[in-house]
N, C-alpha and C. Protein backbone atom coordinates (compact mmCIF):
# COMPACT_ATOMS: atom_id res chain seq x y z
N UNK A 1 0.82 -1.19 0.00
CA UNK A 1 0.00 0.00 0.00
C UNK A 1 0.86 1.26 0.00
N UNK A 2 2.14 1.37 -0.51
CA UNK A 2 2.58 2.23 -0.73
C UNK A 2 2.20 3.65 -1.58
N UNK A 3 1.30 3.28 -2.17
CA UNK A 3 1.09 4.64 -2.95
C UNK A 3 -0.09 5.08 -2.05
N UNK A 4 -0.60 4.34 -1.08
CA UNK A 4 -2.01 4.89 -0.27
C UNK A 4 -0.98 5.89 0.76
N UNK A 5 0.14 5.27 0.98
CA UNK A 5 0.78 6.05 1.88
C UNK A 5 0.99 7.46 1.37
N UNK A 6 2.08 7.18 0.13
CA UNK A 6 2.00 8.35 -0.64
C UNK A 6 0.81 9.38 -0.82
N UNK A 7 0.17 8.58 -1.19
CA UNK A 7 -1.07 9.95 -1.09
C UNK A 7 -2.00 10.73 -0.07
N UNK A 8 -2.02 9.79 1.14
CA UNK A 8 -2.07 10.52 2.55
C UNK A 8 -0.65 11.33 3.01
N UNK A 9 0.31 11.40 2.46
CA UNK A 9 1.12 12.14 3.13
C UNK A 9 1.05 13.63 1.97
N UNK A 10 0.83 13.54 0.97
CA UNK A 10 0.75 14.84 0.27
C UNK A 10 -0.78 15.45 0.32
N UNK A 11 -1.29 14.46 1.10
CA UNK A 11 -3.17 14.90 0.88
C UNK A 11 -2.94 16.16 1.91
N UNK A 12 -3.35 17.18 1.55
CA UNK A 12 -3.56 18.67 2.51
C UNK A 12 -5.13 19.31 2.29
N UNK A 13 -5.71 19.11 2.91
CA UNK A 13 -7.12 19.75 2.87
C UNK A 13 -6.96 20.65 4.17
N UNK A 14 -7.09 21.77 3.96
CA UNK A 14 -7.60 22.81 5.11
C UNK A 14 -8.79 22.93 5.83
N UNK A 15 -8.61 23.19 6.74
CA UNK A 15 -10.00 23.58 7.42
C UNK A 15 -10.76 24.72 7.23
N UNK A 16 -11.55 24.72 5.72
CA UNK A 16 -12.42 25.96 5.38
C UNK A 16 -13.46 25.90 5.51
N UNK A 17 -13.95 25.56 6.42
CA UNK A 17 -15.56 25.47 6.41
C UNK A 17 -15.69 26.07 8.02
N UNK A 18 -16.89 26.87 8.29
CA UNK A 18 -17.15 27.22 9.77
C UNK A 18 -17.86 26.91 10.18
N UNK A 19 -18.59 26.34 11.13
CA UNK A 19 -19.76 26.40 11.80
C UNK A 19 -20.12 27.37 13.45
N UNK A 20 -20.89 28.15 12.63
CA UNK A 20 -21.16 29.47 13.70
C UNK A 20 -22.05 29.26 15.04
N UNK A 21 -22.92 28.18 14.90
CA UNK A 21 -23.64 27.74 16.64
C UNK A 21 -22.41 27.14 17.53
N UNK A 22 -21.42 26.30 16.66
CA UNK A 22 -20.35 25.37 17.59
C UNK A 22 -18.94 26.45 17.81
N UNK A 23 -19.15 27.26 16.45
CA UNK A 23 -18.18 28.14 16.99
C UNK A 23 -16.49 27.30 16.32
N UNK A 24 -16.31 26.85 15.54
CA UNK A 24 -15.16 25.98 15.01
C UNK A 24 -14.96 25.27 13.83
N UNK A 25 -13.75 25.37 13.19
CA UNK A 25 -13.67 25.34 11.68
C UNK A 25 -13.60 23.61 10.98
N UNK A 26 -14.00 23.19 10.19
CA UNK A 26 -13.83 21.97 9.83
C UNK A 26 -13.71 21.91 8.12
N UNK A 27 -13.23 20.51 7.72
CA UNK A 27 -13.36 20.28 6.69
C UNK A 27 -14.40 19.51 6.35
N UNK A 28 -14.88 19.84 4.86
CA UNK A 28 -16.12 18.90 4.37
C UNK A 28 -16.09 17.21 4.11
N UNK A 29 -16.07 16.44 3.42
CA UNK A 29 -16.46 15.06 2.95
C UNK A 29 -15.88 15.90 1.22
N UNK A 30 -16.62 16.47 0.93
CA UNK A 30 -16.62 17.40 -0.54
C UNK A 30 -15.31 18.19 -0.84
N UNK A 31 -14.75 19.00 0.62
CA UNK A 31 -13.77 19.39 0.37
C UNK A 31 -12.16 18.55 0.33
N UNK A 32 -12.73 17.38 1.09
CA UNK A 32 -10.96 16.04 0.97
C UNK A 32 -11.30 15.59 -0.78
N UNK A 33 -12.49 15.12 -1.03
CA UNK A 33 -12.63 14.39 -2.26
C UNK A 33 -12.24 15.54 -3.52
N UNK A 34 -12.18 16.59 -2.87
CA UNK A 34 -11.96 17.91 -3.85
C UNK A 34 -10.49 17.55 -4.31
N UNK A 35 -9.33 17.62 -2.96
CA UNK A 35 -8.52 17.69 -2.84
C UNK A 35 -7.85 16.47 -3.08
N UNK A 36 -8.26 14.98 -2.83
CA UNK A 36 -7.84 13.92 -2.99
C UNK A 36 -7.72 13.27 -4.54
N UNK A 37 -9.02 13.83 -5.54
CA UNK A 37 -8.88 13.53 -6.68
C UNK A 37 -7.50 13.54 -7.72
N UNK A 38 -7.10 14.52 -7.60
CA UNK A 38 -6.04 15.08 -8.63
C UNK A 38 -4.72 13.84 -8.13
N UNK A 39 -4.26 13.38 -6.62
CA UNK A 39 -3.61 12.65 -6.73
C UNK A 39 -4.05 10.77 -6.90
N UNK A 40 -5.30 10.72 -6.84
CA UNK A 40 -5.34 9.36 -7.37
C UNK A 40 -5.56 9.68 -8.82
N UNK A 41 -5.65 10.57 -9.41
CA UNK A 41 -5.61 10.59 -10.71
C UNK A 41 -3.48 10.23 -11.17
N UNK A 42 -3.04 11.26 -10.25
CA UNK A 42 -1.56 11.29 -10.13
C UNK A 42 -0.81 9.95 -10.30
N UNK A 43 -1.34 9.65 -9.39
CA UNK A 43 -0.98 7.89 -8.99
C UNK A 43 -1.76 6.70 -9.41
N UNK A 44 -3.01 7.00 -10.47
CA UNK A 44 -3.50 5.82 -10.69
C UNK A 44 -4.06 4.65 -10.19
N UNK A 45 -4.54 5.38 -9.16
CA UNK A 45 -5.64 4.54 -7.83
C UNK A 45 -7.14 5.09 -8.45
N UNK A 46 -8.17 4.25 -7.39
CA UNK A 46 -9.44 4.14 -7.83
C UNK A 46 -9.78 4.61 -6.13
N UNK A 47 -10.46 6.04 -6.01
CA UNK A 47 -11.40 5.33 -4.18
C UNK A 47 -13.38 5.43 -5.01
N UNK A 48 -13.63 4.35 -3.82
CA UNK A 48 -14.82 4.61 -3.94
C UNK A 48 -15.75 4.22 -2.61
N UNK A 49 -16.61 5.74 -2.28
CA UNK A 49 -17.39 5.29 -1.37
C UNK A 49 -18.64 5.26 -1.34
N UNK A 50 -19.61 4.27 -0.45
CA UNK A 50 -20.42 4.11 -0.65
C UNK A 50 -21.37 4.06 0.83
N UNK A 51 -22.60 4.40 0.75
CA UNK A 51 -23.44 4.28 2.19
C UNK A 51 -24.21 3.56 1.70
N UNK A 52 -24.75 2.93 3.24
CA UNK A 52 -26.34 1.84 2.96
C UNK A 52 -26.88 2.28 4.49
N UNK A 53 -28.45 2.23 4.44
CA UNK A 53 -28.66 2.28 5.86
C UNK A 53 -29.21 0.81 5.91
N UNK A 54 -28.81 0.75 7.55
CA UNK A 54 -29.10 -0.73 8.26
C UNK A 54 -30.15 -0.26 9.17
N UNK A 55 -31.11 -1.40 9.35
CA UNK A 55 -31.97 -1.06 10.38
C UNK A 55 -31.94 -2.64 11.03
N UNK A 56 -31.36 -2.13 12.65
CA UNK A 56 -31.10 -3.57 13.71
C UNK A 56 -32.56 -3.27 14.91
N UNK A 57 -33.52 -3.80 14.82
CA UNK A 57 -34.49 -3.68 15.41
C UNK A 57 -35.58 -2.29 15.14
N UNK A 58 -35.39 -1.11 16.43
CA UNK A 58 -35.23 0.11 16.07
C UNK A 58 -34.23 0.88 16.21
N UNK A 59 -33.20 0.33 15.97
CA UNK A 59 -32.38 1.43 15.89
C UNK A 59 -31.88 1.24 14.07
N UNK A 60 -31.59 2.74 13.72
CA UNK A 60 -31.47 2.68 11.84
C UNK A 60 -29.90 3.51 12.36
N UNK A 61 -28.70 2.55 11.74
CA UNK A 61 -27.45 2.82 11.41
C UNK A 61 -27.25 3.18 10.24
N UNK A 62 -25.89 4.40 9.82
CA UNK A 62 -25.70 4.30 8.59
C UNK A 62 -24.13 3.56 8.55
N UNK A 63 -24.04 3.05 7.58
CA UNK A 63 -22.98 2.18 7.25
C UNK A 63 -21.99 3.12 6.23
N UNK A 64 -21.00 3.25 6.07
CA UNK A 64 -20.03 4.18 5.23
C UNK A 64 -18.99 3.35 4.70
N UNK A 65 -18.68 3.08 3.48
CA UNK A 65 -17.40 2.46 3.20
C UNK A 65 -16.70 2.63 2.11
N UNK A 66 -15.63 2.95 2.49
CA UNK A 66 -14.21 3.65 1.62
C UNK A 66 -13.30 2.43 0.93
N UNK A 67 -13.28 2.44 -0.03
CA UNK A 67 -12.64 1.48 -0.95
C UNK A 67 -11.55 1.56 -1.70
N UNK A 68 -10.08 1.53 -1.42
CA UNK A 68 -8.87 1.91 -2.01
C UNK A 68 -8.63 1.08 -3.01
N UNK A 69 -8.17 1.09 -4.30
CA UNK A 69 -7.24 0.31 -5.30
C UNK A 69 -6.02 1.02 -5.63
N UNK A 70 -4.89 0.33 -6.20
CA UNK A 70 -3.99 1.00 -6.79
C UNK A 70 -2.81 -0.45 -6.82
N UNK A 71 -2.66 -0.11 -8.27
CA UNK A 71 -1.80 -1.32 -8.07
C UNK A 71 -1.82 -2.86 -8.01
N UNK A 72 -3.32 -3.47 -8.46
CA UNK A 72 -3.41 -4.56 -7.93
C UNK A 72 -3.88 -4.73 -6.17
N UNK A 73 -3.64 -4.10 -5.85
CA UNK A 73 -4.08 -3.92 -4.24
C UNK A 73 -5.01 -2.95 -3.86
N UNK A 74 -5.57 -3.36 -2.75
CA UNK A 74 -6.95 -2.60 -2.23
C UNK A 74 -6.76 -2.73 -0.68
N UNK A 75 -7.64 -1.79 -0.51
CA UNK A 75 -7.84 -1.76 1.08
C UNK A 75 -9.16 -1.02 1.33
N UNK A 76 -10.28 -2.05 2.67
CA UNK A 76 -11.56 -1.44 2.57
C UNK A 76 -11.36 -1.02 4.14
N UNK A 77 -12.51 -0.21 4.49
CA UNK A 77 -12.77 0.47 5.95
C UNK A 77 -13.89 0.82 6.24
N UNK A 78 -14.39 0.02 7.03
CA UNK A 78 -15.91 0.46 7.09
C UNK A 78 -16.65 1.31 8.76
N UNK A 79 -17.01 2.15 8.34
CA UNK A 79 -18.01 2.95 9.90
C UNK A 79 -18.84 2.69 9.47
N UNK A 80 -19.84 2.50 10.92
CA UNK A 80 -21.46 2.54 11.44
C UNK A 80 -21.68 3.63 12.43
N UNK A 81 -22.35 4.41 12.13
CA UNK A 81 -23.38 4.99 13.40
C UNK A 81 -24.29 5.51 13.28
C-alpha cells in the first residue's frame, strides 16, 4: 500500500468550512474528495465510497465504506453509526 501512503502524506485539505452555533472550523467530505482527486488521478488509484442504511431492530445505522485500489491492491474500511 505504498502509494495509499503516498497519497495521505501529500493529501492537505484545510480547514475551510465554519460552523457558527459550535463556533469551530472543519473540513467537508466534498472538500478532501476535492482535494484527494487530482492525486489518485496522479498515482493511478481508484477510491470509492459508498453508504447503505441498516436497520437492527429500532435502531437505523448508517454504514459508510471507503474502498482503495492501486496497483493490484486494495484496502476497505468500514463505519457505522
Amino acid at each position: 500500500m505504498k502509494i495509499l501512503i503516498q497519497i495521505q502524506q501529500e493529501l492537505k485539505v484545510p480547514k475551510g468550512q465554519f460552523n457558527k452555533f459550535g463556533n469551530f472550523r472543519y473540513r467537508s467530505a466534498e472538500d478532501i474528495l476535492e482535494a484527494v482527486k487530482p492525486l489518485l488521478g496522479k498515482y493511478n488509484a481508484l477510491l470509492t465510497l459508498s453508504d447503505d442504511i441498516l436497520q437492527l431492530g429500532d435502531w437505523i445505522f448508517l454504514k459508510s465504506t471507503a474502498h482503495f485500489r492501486a496497483e493490484g491492491e486494495s484496502a476497505e474500511t468500514v463505519a457505522r453509526t
